[in-house]
C-alpha atoms as a PDB file:
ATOM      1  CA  UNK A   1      -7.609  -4.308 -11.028  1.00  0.00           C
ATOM      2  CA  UNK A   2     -10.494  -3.339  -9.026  1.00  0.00           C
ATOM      3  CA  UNK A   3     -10.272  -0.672  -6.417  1.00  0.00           C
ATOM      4  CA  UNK A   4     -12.346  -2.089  -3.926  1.00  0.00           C
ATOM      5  CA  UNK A   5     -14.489   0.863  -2.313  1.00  0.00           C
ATOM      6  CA  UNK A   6     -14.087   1.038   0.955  1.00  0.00           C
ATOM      7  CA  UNK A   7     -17.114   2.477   3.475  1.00  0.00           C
ATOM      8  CA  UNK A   8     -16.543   6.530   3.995  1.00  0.00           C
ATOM      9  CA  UNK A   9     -15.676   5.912   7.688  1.00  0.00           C
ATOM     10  CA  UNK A  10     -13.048   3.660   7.662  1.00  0.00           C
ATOM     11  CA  UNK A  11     -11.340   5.236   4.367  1.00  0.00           C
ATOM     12  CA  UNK A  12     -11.547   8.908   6.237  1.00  0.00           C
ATOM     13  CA  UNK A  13     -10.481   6.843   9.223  1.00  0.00           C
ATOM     14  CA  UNK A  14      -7.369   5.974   8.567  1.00  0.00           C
ATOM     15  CA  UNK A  15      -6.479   9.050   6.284  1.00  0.00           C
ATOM     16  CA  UNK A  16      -6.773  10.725   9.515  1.00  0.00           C
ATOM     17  CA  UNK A  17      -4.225   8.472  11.289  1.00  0.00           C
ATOM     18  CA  UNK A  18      -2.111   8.859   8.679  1.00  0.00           C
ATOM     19  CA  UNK A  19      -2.008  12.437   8.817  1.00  0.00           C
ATOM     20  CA  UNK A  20      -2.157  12.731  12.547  1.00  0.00           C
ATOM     21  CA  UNK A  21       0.976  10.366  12.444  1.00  0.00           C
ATOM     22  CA  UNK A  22       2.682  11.975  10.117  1.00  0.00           C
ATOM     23  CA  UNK A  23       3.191   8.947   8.078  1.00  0.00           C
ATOM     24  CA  UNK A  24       1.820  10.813   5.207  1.00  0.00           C
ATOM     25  CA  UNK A  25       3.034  14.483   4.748  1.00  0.00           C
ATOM     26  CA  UNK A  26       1.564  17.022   2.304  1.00  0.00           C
ATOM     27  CA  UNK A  27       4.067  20.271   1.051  1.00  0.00           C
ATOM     28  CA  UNK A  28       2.766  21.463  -2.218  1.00  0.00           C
ATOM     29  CA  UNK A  29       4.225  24.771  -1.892  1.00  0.00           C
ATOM     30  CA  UNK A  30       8.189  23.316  -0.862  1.00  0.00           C
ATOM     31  CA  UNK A  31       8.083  20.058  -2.768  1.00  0.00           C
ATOM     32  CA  UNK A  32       9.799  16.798  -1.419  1.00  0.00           C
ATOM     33  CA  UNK A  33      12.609  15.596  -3.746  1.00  0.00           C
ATOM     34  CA  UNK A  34      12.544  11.563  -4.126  1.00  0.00           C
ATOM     35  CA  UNK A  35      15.811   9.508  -4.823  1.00  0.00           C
ATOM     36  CA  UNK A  36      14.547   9.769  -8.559  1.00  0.00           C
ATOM     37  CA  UNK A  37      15.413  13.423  -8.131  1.00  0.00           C
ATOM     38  CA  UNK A  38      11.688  14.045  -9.559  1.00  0.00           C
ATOM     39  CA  UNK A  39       9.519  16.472  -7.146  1.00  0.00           C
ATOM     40  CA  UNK A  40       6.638  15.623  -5.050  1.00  0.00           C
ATOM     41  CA  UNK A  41       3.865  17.582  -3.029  1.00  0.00           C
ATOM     42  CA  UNK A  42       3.421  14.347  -1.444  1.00  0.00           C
ATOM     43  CA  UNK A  43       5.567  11.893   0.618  1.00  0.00           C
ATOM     44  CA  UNK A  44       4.396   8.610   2.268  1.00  0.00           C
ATOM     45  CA  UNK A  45       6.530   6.732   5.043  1.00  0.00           C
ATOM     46  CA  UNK A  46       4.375   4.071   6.679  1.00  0.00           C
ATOM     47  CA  UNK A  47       7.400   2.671   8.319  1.00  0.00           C
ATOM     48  CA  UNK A  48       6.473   4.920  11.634  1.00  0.00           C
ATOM     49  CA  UNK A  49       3.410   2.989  11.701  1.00  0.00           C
ATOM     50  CA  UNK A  50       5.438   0.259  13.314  1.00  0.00           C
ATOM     51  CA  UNK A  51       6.569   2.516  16.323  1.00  0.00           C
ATOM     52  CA  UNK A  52       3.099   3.379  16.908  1.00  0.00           C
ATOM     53  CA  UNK A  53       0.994   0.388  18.970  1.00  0.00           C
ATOM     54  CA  UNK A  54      -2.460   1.978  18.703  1.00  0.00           C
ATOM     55  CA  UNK A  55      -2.445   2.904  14.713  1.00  0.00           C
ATOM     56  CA  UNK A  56      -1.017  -0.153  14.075  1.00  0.00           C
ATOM     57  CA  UNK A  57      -3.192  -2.197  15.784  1.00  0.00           C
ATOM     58  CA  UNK A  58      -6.089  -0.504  14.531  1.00  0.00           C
ATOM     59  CA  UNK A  59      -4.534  -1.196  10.624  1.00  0.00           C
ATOM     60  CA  UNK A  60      -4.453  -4.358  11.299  1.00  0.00           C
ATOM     61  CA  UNK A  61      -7.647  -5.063  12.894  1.00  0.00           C
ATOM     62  CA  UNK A  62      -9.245  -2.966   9.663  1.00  0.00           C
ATOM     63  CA  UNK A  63      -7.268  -5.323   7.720  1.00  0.00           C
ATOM     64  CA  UNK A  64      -8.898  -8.437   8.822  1.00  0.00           C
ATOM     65  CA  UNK A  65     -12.251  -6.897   8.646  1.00  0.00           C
ATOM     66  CA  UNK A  66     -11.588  -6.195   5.155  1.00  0.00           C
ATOM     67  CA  UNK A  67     -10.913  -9.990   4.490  1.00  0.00           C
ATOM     68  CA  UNK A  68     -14.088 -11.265   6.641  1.00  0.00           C
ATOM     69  CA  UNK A  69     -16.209  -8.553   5.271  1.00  0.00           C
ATOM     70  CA  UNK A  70     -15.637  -9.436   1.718  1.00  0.00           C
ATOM     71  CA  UNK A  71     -14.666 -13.096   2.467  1.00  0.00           C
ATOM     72  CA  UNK A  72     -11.636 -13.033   0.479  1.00  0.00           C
ATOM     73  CA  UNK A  73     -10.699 -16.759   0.259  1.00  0.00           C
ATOM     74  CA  UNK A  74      -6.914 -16.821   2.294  1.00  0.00           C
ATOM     75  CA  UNK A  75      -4.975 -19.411   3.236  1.00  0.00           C
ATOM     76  CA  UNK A  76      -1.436 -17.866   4.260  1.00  0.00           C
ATOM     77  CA  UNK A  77      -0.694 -13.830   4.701  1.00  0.00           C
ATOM     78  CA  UNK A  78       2.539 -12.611   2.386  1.00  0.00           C
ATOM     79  CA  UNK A  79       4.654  -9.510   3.432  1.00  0.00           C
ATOM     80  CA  UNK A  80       6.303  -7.756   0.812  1.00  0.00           C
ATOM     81  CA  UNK A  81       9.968  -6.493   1.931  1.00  0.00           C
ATOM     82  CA  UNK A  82      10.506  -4.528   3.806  1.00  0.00           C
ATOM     83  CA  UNK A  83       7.518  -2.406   4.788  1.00  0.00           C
ATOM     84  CA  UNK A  84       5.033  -4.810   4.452  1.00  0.00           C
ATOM     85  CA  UNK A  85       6.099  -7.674   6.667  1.00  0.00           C
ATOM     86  CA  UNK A  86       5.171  -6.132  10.036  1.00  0.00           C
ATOM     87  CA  UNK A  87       1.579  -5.564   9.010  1.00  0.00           C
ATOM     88  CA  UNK A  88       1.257  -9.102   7.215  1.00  0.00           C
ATOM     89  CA  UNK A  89       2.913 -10.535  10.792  1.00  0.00           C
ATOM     90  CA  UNK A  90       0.146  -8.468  12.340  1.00  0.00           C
ATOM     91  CA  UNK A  91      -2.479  -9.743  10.053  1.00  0.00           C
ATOM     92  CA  UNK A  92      -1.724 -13.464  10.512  1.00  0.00           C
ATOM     93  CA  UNK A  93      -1.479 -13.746  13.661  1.00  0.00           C
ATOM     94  CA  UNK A  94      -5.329 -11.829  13.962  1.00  0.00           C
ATOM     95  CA  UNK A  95      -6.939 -14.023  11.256  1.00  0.00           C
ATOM     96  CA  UNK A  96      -4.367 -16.844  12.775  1.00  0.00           C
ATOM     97  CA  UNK A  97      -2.840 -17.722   9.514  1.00  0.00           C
ATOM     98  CA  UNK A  98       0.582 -18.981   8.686  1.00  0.00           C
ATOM     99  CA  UNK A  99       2.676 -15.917   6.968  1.00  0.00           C
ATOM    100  CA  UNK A 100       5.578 -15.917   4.441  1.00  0.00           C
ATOM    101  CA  UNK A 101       7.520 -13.075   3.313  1.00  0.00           C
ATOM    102  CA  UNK A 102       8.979 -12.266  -0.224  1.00  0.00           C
ATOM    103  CA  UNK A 103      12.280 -10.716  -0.540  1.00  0.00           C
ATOM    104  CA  UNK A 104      13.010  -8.041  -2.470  1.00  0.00           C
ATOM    105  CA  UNK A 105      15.515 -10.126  -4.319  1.00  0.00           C
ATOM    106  CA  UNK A 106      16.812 -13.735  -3.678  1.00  0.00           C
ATOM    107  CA  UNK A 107      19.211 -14.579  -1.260  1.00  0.00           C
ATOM    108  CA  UNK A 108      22.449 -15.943  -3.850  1.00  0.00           C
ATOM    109  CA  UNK A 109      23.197 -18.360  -1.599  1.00  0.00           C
ATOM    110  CA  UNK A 110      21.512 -21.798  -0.221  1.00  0.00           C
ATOM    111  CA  UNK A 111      18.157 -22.452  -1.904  1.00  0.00           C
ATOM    112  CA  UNK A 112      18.385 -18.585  -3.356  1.00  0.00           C
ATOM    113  CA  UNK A 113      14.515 -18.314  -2.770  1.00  0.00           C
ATOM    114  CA  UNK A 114      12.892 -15.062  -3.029  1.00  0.00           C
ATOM    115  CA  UNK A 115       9.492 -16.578  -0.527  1.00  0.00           C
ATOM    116  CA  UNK A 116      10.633 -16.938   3.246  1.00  0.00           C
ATOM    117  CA  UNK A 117       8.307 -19.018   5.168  1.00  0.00           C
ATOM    118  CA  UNK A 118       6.446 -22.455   4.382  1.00  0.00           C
ATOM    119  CA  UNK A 119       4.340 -22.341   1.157  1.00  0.00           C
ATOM    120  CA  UNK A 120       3.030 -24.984  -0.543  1.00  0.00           C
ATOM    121  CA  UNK A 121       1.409 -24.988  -4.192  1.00  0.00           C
ATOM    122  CA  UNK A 122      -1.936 -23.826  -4.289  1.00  0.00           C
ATOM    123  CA  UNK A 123      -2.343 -21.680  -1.308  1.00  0.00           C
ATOM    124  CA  UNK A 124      -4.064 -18.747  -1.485  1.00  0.00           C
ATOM    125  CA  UNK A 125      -2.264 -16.254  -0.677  1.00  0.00           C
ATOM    126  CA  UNK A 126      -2.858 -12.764   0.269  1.00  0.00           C
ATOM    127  CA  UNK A 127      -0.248 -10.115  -0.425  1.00  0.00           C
ATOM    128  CA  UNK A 128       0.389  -7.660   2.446  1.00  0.00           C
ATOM    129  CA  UNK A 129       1.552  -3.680   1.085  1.00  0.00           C
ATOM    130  CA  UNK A 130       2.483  -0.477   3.358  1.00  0.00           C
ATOM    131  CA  UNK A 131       2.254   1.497   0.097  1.00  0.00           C
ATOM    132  CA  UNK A 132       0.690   1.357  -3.234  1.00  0.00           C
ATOM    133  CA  UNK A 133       2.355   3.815  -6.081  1.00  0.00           C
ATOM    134  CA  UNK A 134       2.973   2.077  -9.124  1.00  0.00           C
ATOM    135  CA  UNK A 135       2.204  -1.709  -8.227  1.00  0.00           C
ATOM    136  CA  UNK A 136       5.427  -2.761  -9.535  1.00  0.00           C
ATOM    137  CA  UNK A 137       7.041  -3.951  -6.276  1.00  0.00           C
ATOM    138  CA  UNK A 138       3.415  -5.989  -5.040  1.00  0.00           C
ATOM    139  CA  UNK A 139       3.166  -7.259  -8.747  1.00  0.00           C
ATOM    140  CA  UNK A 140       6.770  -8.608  -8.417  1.00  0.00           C
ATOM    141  CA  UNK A 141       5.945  -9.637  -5.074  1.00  0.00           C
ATOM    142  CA  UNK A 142       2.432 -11.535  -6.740  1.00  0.00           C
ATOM    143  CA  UNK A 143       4.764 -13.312  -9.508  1.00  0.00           C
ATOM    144  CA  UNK A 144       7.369 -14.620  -6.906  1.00  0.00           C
ATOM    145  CA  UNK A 145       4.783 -16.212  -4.669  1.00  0.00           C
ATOM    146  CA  UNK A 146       3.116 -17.486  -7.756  1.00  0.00           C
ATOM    147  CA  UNK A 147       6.183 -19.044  -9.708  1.00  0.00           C
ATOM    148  CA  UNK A 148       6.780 -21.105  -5.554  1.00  0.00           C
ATOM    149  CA  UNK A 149       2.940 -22.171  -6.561  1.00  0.00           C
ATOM    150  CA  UNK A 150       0.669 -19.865  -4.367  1.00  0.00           C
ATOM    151  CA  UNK A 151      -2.958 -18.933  -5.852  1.00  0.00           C
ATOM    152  CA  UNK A 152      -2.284 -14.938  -5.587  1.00  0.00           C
ATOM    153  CA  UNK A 153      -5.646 -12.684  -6.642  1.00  0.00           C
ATOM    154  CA  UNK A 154      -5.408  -9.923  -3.804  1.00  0.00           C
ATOM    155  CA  UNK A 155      -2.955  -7.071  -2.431  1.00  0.00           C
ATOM    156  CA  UNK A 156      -4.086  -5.146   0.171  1.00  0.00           C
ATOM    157  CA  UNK A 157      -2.652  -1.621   1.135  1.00  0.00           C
ATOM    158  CA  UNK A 158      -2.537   0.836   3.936  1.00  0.00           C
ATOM    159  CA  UNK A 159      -2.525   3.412   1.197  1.00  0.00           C
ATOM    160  CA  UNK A 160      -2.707   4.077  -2.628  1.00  0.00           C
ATOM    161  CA  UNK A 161      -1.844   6.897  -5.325  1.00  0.00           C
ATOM    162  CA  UNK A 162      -4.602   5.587  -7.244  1.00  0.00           C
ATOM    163  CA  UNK A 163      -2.850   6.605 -10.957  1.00  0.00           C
ATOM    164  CA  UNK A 164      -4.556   5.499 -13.605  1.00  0.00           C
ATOM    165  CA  UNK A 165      -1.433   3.403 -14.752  1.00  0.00           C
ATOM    166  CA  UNK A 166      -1.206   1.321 -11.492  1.00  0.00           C
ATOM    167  CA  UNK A 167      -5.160   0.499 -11.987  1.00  0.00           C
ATOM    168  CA  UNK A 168      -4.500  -1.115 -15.762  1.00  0.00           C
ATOM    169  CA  UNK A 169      -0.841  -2.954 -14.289  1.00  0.00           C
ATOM    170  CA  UNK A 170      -3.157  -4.556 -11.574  1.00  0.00           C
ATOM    171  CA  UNK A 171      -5.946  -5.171 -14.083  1.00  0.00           C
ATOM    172  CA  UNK A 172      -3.218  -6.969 -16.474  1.00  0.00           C
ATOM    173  CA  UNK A 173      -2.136  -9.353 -14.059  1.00  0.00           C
ATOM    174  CA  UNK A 174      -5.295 -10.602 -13.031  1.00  0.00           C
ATOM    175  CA  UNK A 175      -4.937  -8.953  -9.337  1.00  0.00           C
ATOM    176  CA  UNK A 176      -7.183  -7.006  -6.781  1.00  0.00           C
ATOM    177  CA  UNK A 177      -5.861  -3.991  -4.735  1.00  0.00           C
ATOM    178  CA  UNK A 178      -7.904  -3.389  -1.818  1.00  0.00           C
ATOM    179  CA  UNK A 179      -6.210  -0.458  -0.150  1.00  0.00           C
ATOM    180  CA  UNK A 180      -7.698   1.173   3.312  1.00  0.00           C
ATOM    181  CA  UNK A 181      -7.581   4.462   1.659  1.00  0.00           C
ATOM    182  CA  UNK A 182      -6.598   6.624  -1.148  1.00  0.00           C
ATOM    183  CA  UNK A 183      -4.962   9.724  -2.028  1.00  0.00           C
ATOM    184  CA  UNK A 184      -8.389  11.714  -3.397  1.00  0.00           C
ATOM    185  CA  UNK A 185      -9.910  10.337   0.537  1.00  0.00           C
ATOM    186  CA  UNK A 186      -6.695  11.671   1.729  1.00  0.00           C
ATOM    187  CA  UNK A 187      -7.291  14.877   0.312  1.00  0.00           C
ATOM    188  CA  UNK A 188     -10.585  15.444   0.907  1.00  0.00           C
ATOM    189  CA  UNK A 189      -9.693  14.718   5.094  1.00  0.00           C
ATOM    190  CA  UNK A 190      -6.980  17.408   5.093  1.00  0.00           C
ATOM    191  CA  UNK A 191      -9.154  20.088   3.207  1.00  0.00           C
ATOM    192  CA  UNK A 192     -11.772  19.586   6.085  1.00  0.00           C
ATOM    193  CA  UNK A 193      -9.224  19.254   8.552  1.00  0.00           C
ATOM    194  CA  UNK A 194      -7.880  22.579   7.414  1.00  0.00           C
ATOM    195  CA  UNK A 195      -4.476  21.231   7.170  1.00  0.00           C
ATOM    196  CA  UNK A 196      -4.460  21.762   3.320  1.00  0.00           C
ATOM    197  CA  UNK A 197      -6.002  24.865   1.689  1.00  0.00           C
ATOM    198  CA  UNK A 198      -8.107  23.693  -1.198  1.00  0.00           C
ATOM    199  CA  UNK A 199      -5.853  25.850  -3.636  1.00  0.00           C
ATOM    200  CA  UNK A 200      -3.469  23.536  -2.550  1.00  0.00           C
ATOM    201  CA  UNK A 201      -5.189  20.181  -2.844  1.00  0.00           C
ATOM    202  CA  UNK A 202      -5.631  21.204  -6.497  1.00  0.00           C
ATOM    203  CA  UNK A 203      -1.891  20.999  -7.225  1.00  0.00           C
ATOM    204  CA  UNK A 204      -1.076  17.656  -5.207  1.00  0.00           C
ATOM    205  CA  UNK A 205      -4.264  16.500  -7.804  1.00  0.00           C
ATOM    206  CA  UNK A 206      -2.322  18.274 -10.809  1.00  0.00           C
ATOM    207  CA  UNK A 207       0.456  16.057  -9.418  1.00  0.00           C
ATOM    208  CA  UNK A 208      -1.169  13.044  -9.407  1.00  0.00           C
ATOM    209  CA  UNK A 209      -2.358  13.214 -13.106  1.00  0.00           C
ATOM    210  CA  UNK A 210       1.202  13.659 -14.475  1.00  0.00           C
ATOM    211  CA  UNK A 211       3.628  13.249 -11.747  1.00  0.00           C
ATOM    212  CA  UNK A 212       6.998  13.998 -14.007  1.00  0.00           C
ATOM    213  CA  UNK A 213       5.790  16.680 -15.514  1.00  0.00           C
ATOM    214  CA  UNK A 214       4.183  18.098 -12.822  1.00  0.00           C
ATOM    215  CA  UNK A 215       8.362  17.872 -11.203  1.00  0.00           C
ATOM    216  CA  UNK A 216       9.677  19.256 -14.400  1.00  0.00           C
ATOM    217  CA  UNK A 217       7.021  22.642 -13.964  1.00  0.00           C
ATOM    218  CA  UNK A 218       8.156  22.965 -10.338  1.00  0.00           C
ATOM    219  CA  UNK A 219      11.733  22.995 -10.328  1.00  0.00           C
ATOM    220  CA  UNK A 220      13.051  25.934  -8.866  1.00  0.00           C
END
């Protein structure tokens, strides 16, 4: 995988909005506790994007930019269920592309296909993510629309972790994440922002090197 590098102002851009919005919320010091049951200092819910018209319109429009600026070769926009659909919709209709949209699991009934939407082999096909954290879910979304005969080389994400492990799963499969911006931008916004004291950064970093243990250190 390759991280594309986005430029400063857009990146600190829209780890602003997604701090402003809340969409992203930082609690080092009263960790959030995921289904998993592990601890996080972190927690990431880009589904109130959608009830916001300006920062949504704005992802999108940086989304498109992203494709003309580095002329990423597209010929239909895929949403990954079920966060990622409303920004792919968004997407399409500003570069005005057709747009399909991979379940999360196929249907067990009918044709039991896991792509919605009109795709026909050899399509390139650019896969549309809310959220970045492993890559398992866009990489699963990447082999479904490849096995219905898309051309897949590109995700792109509102946001990413970054872990080292999601860079060599992406690398593996022969895929590019371009993400708008990532956790260490993130970070760096809300220390100058003084919404995050630097002591406190430090541990959502500690996190992000060794998320399990980091749960295991913090359980009360």
């Amino acid at each position: 995988m390759i991280l594309e590098k986005k430029s400063a102002p857009v990146s600190q851009q829209i780890a602003r909005l997604l701090l402003r919005s809340q969409a992203v919320a930082l609690r080092p010091t009263a960790p959030f506790r995921f289904a998993s049951g592990l601890l996080s200092p972190i927690y990431c819910d880009n589904r109130l994007l959608i009830s916001l018209p300006r920062e949504r319109r704005l992802i999108a429009r940086r989304f498109a930019e992203l494709v003309r600026g580095l002329a990423l070769p597209v010929d239909v926009v895929a949403g990954t269920a079920t966060a990622g659909i409303p920004h792919a919709a968004w997407l399409a209709e500003a570069l005005r592309l057709p747009m399909v949209y991979v379940r999360s699991q196929s249907k067990g009934h009918g044709k039991e296909q896991l792509v919605e939407g009109r795709l026909a082999a050899g399509q390139r096909t650019i896969v549309v993510e809310d959220l970045v954290t492993t890559g398992g879910s866009s990489l699963g979304s990447v082999a479904a629309l490849r096995q219905a005969g898309a051309v897949v080389e590109h995700v792109l994400a509102i946001f990413t972790y970054a872990f080292p492990a999601t860079h060599e799963a992406f690398a593996h499969h022969g895929v590019r994440l371009h993400a708008l911006t990532t956790l260490p931008v993130l970070l760096e916004v809300a220390v100058a922002n003084r919404s995050l004291a630097p002591a406190e950064r430090d541990m959502v970093v500690e996190w992000a090197g060794d998320p399990s243990g980091w749960s295991q250190r913090h359980e009360p």
